[in-house]
C-alpha atoms as a PDB file:
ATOM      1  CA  UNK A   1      36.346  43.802-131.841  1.00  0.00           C
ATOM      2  CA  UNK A   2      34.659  40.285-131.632  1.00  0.00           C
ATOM      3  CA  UNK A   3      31.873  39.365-129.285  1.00  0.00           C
ATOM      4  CA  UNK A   4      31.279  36.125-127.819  1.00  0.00           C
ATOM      5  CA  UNK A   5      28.035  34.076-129.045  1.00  0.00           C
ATOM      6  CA  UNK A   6      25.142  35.238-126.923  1.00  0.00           C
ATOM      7  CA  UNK A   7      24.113  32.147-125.350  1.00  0.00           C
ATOM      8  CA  UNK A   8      27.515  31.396-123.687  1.00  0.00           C
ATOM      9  CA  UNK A   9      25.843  33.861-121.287  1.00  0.00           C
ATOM     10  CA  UNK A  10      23.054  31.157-120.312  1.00  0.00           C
ATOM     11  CA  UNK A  11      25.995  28.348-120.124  1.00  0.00           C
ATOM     12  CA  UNK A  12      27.553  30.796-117.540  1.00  0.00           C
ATOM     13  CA  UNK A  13      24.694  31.837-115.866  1.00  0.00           C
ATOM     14  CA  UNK A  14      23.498  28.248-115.641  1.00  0.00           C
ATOM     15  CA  UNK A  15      26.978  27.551-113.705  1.00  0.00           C
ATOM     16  CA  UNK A  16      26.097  30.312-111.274  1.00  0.00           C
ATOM     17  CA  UNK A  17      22.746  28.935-110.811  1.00  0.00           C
ATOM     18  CA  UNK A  18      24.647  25.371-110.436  1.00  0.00           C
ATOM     19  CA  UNK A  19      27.232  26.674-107.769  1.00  0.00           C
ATOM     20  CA  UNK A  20      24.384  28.849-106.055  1.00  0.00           C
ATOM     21  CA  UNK A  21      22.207  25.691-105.308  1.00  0.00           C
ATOM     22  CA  UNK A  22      25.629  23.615-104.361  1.00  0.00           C
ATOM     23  CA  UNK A  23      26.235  26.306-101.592  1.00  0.00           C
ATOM     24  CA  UNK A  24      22.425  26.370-100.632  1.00  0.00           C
ATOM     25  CA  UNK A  25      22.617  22.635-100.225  1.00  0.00           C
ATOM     26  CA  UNK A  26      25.556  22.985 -98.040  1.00  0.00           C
ATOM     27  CA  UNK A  27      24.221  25.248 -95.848  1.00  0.00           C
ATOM     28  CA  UNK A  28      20.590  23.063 -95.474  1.00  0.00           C
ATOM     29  CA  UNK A  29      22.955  19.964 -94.920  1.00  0.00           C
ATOM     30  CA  UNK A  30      25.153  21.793 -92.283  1.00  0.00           C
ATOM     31  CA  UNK A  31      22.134  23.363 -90.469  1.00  0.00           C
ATOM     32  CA  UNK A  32      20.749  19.934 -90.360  1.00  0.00           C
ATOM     33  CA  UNK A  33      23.418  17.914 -89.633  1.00  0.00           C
ATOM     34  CA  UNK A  34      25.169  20.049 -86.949  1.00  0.00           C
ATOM     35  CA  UNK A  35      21.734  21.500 -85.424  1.00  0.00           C
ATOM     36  CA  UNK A  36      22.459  24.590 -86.138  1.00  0.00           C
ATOM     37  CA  UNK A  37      19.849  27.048 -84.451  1.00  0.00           C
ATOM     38  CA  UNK A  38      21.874  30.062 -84.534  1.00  0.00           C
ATOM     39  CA  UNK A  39      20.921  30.229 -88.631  1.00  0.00           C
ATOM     40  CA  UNK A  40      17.384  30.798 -89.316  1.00  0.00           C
ATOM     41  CA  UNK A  41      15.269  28.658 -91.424  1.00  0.00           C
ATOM     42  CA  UNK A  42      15.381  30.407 -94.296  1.00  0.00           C
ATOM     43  CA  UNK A  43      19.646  30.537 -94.427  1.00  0.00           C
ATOM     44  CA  UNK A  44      19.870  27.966 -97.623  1.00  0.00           C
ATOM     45  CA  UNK A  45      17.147  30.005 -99.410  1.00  0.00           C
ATOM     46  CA  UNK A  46      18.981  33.585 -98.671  1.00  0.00           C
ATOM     47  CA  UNK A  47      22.237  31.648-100.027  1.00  0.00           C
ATOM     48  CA  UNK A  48      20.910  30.330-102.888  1.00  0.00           C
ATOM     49  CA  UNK A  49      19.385  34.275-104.237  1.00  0.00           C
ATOM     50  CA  UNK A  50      22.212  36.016-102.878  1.00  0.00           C
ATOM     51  CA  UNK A  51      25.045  33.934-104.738  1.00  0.00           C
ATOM     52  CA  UNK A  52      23.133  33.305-107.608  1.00  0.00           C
ATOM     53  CA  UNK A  53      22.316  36.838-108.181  1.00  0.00           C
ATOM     54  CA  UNK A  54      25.826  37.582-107.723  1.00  0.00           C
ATOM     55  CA  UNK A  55      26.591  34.791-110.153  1.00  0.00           C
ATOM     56  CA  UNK A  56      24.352  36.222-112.963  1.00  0.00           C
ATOM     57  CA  UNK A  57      24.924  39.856-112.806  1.00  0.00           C
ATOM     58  CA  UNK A  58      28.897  38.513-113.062  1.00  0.00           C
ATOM     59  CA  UNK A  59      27.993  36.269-116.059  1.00  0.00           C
ATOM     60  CA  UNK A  60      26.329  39.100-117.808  1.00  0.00           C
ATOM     61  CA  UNK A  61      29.212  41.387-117.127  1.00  0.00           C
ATOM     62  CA  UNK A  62      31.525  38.945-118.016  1.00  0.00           C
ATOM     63  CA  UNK A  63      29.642  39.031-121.775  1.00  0.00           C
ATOM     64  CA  UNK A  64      29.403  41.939-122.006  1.00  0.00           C
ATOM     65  CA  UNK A  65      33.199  42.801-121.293  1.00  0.00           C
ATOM     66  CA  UNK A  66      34.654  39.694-123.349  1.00  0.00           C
ATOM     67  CA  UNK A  67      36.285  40.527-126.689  1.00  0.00           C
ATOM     68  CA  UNK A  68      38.969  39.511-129.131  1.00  0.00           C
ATOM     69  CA  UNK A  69      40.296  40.787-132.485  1.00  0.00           C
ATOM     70  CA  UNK A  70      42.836  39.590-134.911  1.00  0.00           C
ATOM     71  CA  UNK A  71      44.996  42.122-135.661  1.00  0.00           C
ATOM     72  CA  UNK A  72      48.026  42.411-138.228  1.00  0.00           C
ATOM     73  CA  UNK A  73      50.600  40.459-136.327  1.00  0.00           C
ATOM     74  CA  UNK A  74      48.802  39.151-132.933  1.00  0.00           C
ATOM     75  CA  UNK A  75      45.721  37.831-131.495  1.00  0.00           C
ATOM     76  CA  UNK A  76      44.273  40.426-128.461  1.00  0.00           C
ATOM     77  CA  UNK A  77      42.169  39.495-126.065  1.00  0.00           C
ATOM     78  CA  UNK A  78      39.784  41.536-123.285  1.00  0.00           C
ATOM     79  CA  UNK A  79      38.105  40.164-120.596  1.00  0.00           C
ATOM     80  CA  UNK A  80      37.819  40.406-116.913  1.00  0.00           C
ATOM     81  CA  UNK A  81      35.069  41.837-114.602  1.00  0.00           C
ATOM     82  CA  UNK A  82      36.915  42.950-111.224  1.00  0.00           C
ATOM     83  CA  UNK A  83      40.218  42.227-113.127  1.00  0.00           C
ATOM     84  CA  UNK A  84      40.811  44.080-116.734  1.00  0.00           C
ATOM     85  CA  UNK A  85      43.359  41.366-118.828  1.00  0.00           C
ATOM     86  CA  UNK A  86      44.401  42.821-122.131  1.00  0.00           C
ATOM     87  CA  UNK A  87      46.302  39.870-123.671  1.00  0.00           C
ATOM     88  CA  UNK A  88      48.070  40.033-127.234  1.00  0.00           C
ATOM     89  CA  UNK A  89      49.340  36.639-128.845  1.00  0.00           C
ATOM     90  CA  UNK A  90      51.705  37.509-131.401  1.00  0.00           C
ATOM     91  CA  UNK A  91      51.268  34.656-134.168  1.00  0.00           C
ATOM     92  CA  UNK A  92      55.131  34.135-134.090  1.00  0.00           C
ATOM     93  CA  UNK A  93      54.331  32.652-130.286  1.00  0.00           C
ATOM     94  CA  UNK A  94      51.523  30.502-131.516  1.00  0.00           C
ATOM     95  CA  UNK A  95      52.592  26.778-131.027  1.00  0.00           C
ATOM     96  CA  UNK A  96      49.192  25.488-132.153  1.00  0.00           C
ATOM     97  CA  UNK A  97      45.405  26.296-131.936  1.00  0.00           C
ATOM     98  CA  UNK A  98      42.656  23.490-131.122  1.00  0.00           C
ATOM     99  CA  UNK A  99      39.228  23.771-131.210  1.00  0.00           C
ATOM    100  CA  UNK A 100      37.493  22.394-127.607  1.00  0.00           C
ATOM    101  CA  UNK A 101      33.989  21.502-127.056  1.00  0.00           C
ATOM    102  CA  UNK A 102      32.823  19.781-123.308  1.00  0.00           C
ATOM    103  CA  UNK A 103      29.496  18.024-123.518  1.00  0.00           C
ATOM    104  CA  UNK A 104      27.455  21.537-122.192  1.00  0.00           C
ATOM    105  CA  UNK A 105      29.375  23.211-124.668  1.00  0.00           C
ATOM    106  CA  UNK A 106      27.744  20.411-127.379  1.00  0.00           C
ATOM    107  CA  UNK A 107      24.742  20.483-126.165  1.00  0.00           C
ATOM    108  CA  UNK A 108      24.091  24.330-126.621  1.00  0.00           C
ATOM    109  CA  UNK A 109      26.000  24.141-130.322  1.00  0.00           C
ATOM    110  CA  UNK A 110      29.368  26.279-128.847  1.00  0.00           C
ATOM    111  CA  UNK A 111      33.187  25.500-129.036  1.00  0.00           C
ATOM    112  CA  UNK A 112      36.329  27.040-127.699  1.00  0.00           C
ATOM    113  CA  UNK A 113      39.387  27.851-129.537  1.00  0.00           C
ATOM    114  CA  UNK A 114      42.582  27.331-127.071  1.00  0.00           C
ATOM    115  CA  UNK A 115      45.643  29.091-128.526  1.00  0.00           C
ATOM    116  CA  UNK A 116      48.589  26.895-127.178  1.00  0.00           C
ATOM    117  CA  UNK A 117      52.119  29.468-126.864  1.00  0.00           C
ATOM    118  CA  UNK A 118      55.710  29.088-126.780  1.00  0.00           C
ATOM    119  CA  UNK A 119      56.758  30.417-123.812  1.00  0.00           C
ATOM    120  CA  UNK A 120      56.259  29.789-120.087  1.00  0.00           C
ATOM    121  CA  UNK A 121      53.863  27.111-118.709  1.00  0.00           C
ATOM    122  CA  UNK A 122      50.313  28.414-118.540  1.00  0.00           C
ATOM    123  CA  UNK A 123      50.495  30.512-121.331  1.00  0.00           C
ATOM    124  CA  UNK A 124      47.972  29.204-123.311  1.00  0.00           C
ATOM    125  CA  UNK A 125      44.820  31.282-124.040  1.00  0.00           C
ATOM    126  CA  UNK A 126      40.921  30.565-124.885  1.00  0.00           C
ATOM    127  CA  UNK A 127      38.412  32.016-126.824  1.00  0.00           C
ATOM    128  CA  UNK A 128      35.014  30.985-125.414  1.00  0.00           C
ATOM    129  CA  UNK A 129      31.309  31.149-126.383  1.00  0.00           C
ATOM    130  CA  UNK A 130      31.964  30.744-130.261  1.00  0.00           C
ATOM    131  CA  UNK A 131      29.441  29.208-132.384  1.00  0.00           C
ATOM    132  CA  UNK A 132      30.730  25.599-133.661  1.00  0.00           C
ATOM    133  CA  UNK A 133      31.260  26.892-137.312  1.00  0.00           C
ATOM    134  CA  UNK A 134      33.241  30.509-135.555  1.00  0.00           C
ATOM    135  CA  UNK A 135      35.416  28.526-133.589  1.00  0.00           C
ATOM    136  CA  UNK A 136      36.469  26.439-136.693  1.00  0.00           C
ATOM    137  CA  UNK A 137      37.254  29.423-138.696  1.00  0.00           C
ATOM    138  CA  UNK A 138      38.847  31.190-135.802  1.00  0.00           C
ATOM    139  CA  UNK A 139      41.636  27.942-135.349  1.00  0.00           C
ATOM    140  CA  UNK A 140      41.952  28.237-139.422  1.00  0.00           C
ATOM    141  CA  UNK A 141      42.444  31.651-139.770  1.00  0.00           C
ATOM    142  CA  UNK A 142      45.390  31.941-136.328  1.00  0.00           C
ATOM    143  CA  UNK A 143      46.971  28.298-137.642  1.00  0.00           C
ATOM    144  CA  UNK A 144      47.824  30.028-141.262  1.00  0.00           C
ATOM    145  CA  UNK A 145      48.826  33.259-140.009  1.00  0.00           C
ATOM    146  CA  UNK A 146      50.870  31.201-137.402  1.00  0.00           C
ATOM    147  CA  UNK A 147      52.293  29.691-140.532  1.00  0.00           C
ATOM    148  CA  UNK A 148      52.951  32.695-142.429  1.00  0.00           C
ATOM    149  CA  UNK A 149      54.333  34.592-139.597  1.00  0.00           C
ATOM    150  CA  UNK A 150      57.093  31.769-138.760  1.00  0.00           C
ATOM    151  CA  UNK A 151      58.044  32.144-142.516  1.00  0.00           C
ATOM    152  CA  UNK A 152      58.540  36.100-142.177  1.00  0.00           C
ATOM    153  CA  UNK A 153      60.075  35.503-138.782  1.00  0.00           C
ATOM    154  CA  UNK A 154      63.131  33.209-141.065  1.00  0.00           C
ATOM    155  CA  UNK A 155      66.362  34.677-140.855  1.00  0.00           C
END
């Protein structure tokens, strides 16, 4: 099984820490803005290490769960921390595979390969955290067995 690029952990922790200082700011703003005495002083600070710890102890185990394999006739997929999802993408399903990159994603030299599927809507699948030159191979490798697999499929 295939593991994800180690520093897609610091992209996800870095959204924790992002989402923990959101909520902190929220609850400063609120205490502020609606006088709020019942919350003590230090409620925005408690917020921010409580959901941020959260945050990065679910990023790690997020990494550390996260896996994917090409197998003889599918793509299979692991992930999930409260929530186990085994998902297998036969290559006869595979519509076709891009390789995504958002600006964080550039900046720290990682890419995502989506897998689009025939099927029903929201079947589509991503492998994140993949080094630029991974991802590449990754949509290669699934877009000729793809290929292959629609010419066994031929009746």
């Amino acid at each position: 099984m295939n593991r994800l690029d180690p520093r897609i952990r610091f992209l996800w922790i870095g959204r924790a820490l992002a989402i923990a200082a959101l909520l902190s700011g929220i609850t400063a703003g609120a205490q502020w803005l609606f006088d709020l005495s019942v919350l003590p002083v230090w409620a925005p600070g408690v917020t921010f290490v409580v959901v941020g710890g959260l945050g990065i102890i679910l990023a790690i185990a997020r990494y550390r769960i996260w896996r994917y394999e090409i197998r003889a006739d599918s793509l299979y997929l692991e992930r999930g921390v409260l929530t186990r999802v085994r998902t297998v993408v036969p290559f006869v399903r595979i519509q076709h595979v891009d390789t995504a990159r958002s600006p964080i994603e550039r900046f720290s030299g990682l890419a995502s390969t989506v897998v689009y599927t025939a099927g029903s809507r929201g079947a589509d699948v991503a492998v994140p955290g993949l080094s630029r030159m991974n991802a590449n191979d990754l949509r290669e490798r699934l877009r000729e067995l793809a290929i292959q697999s629609e010419s066994e499929d031929a009746v």
